[in-house]
PDB file of N, CA and C in Angstrom:
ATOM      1  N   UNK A   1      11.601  10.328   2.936  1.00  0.00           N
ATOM      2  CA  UNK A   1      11.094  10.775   4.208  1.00  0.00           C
ATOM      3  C   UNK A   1      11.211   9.653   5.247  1.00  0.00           C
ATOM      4  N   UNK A   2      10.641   8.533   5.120  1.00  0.00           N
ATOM      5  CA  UNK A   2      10.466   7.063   5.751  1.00  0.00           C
ATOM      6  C   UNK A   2      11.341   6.793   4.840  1.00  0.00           C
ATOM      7  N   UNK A   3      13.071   6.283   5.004  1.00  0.00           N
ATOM      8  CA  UNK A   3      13.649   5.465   4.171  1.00  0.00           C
ATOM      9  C   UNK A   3      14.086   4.163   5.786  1.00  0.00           C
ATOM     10  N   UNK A   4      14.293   3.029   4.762  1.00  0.00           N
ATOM     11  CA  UNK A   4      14.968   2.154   5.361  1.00  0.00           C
ATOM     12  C   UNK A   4      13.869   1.008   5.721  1.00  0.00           C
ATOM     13  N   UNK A   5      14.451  -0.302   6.662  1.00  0.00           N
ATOM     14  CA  UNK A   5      13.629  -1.154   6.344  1.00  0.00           C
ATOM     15  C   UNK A   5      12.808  -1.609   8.023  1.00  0.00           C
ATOM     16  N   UNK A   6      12.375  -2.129   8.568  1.00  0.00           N
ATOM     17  CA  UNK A   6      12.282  -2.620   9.808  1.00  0.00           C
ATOM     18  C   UNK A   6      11.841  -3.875   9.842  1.00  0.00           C
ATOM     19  N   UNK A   7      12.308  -4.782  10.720  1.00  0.00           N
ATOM     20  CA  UNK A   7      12.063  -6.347  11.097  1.00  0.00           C
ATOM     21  C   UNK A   7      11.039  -6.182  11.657  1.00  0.00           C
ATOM     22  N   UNK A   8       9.859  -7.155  11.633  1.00  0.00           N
ATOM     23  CA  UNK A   8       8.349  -7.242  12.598  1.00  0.00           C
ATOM     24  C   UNK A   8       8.904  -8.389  13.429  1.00  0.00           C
ATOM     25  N   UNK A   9       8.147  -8.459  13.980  1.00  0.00           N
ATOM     26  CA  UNK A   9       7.739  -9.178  15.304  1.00  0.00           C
ATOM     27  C   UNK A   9       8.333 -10.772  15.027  1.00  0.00           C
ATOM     28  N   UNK A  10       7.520 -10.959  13.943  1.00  0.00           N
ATOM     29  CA  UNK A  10       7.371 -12.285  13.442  1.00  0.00           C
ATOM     30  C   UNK A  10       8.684 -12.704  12.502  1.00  0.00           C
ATOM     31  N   UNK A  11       9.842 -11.558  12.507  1.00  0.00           N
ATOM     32  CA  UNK A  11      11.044 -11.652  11.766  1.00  0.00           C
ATOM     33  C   UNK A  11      10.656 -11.457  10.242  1.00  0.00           C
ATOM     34  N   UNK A  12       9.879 -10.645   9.828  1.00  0.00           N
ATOM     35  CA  UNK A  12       9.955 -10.354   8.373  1.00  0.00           C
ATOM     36  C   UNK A  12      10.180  -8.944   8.370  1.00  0.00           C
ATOM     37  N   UNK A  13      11.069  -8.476   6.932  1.00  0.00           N
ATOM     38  CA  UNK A  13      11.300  -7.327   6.510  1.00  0.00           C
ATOM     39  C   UNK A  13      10.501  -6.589   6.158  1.00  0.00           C
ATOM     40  N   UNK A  14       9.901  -5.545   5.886  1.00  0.00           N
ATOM     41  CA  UNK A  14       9.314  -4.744   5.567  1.00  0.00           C
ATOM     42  C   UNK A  14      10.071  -3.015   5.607  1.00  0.00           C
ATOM     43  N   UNK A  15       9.795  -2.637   4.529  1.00  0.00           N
ATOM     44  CA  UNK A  15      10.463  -0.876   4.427  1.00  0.00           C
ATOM     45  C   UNK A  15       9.495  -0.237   4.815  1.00  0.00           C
ATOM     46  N   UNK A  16      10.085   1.200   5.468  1.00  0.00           N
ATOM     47  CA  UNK A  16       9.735   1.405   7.007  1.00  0.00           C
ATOM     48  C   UNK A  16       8.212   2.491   6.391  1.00  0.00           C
ATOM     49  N   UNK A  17       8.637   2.917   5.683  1.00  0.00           N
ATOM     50  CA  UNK A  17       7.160   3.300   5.225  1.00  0.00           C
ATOM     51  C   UNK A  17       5.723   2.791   4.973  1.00  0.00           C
ATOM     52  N   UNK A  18       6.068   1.727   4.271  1.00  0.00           N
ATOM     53  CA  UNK A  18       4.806   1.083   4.260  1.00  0.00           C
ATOM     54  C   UNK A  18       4.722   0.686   5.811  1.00  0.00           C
ATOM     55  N   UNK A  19       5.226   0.197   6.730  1.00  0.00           N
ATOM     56  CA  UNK A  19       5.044   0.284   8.062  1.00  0.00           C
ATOM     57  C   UNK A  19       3.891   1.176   8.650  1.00  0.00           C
ATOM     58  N   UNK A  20       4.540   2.293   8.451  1.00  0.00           N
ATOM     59  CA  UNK A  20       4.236   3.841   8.953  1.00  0.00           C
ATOM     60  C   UNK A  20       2.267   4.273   8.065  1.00  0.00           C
ATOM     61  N   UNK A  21       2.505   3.684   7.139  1.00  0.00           N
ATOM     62  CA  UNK A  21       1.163   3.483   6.532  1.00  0.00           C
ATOM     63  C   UNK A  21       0.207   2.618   7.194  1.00  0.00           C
ATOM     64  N   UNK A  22       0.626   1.744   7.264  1.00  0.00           N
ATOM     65  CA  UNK A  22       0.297   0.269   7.663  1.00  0.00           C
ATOM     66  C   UNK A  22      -0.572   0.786   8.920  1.00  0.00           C
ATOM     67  N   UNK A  23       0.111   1.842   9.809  1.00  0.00           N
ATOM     68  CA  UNK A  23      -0.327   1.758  11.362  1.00  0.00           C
ATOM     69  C   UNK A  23      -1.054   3.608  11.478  1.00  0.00           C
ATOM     70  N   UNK A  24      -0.839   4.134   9.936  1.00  0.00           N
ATOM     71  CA  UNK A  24      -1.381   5.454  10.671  1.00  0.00           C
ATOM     72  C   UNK A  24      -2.876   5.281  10.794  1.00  0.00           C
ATOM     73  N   UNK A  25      -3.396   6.078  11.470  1.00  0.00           N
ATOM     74  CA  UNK A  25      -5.075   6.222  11.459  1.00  0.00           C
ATOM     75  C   UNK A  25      -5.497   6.693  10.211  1.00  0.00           C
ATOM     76  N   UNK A  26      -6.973   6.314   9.736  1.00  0.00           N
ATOM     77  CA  UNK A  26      -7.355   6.250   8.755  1.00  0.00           C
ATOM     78  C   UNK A  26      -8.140   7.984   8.775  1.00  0.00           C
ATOM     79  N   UNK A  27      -8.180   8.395   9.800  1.00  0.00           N
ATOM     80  CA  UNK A  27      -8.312   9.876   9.799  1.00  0.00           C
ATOM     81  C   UNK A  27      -7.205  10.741   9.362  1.00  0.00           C
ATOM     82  N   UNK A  28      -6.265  10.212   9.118  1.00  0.00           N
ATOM     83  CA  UNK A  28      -5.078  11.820   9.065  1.00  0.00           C
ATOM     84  C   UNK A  28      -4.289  10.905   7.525  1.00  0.00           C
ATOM     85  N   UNK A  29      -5.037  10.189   6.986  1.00  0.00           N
ATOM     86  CA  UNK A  29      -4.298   9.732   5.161  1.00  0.00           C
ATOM     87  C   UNK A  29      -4.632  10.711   4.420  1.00  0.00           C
ATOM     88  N   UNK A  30      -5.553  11.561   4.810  1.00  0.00           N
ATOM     89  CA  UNK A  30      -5.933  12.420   3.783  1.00  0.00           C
ATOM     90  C   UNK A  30      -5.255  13.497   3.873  1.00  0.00           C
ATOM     91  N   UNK A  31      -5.381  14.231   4.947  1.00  0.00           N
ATOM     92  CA  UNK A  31      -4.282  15.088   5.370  1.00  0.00           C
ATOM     93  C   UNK A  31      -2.867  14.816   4.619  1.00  0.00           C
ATOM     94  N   UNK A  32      -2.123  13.498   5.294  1.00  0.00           N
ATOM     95  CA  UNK A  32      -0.698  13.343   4.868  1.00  0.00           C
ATOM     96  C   UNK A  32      -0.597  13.202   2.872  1.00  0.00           C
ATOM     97  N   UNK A  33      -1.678  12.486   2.594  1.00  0.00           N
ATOM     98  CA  UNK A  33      -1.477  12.355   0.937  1.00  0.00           C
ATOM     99  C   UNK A  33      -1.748  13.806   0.222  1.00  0.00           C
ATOM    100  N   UNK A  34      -2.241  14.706   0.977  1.00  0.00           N
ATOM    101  CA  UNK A  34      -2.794  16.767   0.473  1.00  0.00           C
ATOM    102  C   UNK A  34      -1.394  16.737   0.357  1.00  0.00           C
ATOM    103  N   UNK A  35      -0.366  16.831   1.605  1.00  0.00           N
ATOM    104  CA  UNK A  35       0.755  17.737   2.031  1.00  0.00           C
ATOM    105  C   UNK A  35       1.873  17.043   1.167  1.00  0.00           C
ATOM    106  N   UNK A  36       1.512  15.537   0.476  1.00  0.00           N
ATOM    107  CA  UNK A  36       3.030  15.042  -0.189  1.00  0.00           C
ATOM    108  C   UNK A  36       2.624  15.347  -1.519  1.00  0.00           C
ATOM    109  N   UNK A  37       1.343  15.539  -1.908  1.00  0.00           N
ATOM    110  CA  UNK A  37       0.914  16.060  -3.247  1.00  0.00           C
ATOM    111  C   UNK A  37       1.350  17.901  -3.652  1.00  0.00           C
ATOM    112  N   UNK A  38       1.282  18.105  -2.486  1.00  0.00           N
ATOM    113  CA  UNK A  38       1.832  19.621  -2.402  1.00  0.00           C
ATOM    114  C   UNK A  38       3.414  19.918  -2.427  1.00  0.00           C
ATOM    115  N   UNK A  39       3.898  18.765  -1.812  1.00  0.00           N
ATOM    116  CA  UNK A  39       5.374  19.077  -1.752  1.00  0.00           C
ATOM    117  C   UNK A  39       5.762  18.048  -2.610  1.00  0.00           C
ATOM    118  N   UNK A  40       5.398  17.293  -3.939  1.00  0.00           N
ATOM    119  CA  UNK A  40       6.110  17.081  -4.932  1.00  0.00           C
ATOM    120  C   UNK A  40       4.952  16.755  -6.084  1.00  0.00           C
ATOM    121  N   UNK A  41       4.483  17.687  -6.207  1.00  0.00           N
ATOM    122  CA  UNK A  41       3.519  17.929  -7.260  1.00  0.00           C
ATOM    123  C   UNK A  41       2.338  17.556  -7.851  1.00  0.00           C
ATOM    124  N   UNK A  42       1.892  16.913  -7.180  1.00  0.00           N
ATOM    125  CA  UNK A  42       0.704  16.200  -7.161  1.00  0.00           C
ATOM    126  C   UNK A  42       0.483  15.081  -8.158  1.00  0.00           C
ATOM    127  N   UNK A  43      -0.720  15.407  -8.599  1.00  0.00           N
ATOM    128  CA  UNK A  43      -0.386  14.132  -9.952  1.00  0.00           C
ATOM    129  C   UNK A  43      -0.879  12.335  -9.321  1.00  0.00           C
ATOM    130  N   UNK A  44      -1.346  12.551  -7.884  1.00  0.00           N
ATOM    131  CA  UNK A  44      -1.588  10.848  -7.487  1.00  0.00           C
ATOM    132  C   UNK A  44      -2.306  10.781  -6.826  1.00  0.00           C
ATOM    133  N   UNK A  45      -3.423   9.767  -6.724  1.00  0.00           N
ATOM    134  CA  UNK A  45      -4.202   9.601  -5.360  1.00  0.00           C
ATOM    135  C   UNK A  45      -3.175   8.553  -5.070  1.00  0.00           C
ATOM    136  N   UNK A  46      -4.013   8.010  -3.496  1.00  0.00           N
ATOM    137  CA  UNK A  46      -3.363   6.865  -2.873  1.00  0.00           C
ATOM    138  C   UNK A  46      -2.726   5.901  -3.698  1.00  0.00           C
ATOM    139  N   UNK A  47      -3.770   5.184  -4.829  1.00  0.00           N
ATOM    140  CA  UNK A  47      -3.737   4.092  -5.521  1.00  0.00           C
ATOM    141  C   UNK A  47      -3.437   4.344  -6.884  1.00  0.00           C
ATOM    142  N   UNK A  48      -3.543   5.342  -7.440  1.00  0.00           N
ATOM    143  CA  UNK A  48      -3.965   5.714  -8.670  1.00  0.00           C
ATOM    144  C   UNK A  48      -3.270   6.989  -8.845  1.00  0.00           C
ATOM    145  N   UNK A  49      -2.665   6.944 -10.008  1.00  0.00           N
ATOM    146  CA  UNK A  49      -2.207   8.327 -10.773  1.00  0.00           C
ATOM    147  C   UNK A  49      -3.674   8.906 -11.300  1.00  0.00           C
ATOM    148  N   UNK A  50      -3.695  10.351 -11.143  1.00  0.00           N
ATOM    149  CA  UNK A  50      -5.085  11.006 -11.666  1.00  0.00           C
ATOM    150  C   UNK A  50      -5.118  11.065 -12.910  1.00  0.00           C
ATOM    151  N   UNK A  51      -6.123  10.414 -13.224  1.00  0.00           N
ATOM    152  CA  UNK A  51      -6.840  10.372 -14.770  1.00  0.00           C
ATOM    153  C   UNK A  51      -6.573   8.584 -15.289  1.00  0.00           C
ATOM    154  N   UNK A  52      -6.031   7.926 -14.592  1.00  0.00           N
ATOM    155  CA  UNK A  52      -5.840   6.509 -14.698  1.00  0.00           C
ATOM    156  C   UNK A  52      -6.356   5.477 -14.000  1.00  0.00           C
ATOM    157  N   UNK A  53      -7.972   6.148 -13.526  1.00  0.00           N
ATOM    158  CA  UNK A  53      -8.590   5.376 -13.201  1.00  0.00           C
ATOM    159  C   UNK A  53      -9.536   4.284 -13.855  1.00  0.00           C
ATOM    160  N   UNK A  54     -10.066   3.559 -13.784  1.00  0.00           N
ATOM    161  CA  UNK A  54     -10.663   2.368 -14.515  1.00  0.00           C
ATOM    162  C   UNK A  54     -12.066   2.908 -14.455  1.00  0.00           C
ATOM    163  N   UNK A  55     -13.137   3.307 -14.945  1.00  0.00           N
ATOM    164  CA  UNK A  55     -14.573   3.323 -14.929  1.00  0.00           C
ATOM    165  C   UNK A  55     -15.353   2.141 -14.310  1.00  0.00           C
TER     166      UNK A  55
END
């Protein structure tokens, strides 16, 4: 979806997604992580595959 890489400011690389993470609002992650769990099968939170969490 986000492929490829982008230069910052400060001349470092970074791929363009984590970018795009980096800067979305912390209101609409939940939203976007529903709709990519829906369109390729769910199976993940943000951090964590479900059921591979640590107690």
């Amino acid at each position: 979806m986000f492929k490829g890489r982008k230069r910052l400011r400060n001349g470092k690389v970074v791929d363009y997604v984590d970018l795009v993470i980096a800067v979305m609002p912390t209101t609409l992650m939940k939203a976007v992580a529903q709709t990519l769990a829906t369109r390729h099968g769910g199976g993940y939170s943000l951090l964590h595959r479900v059921g591979d969490r640590s107690a």
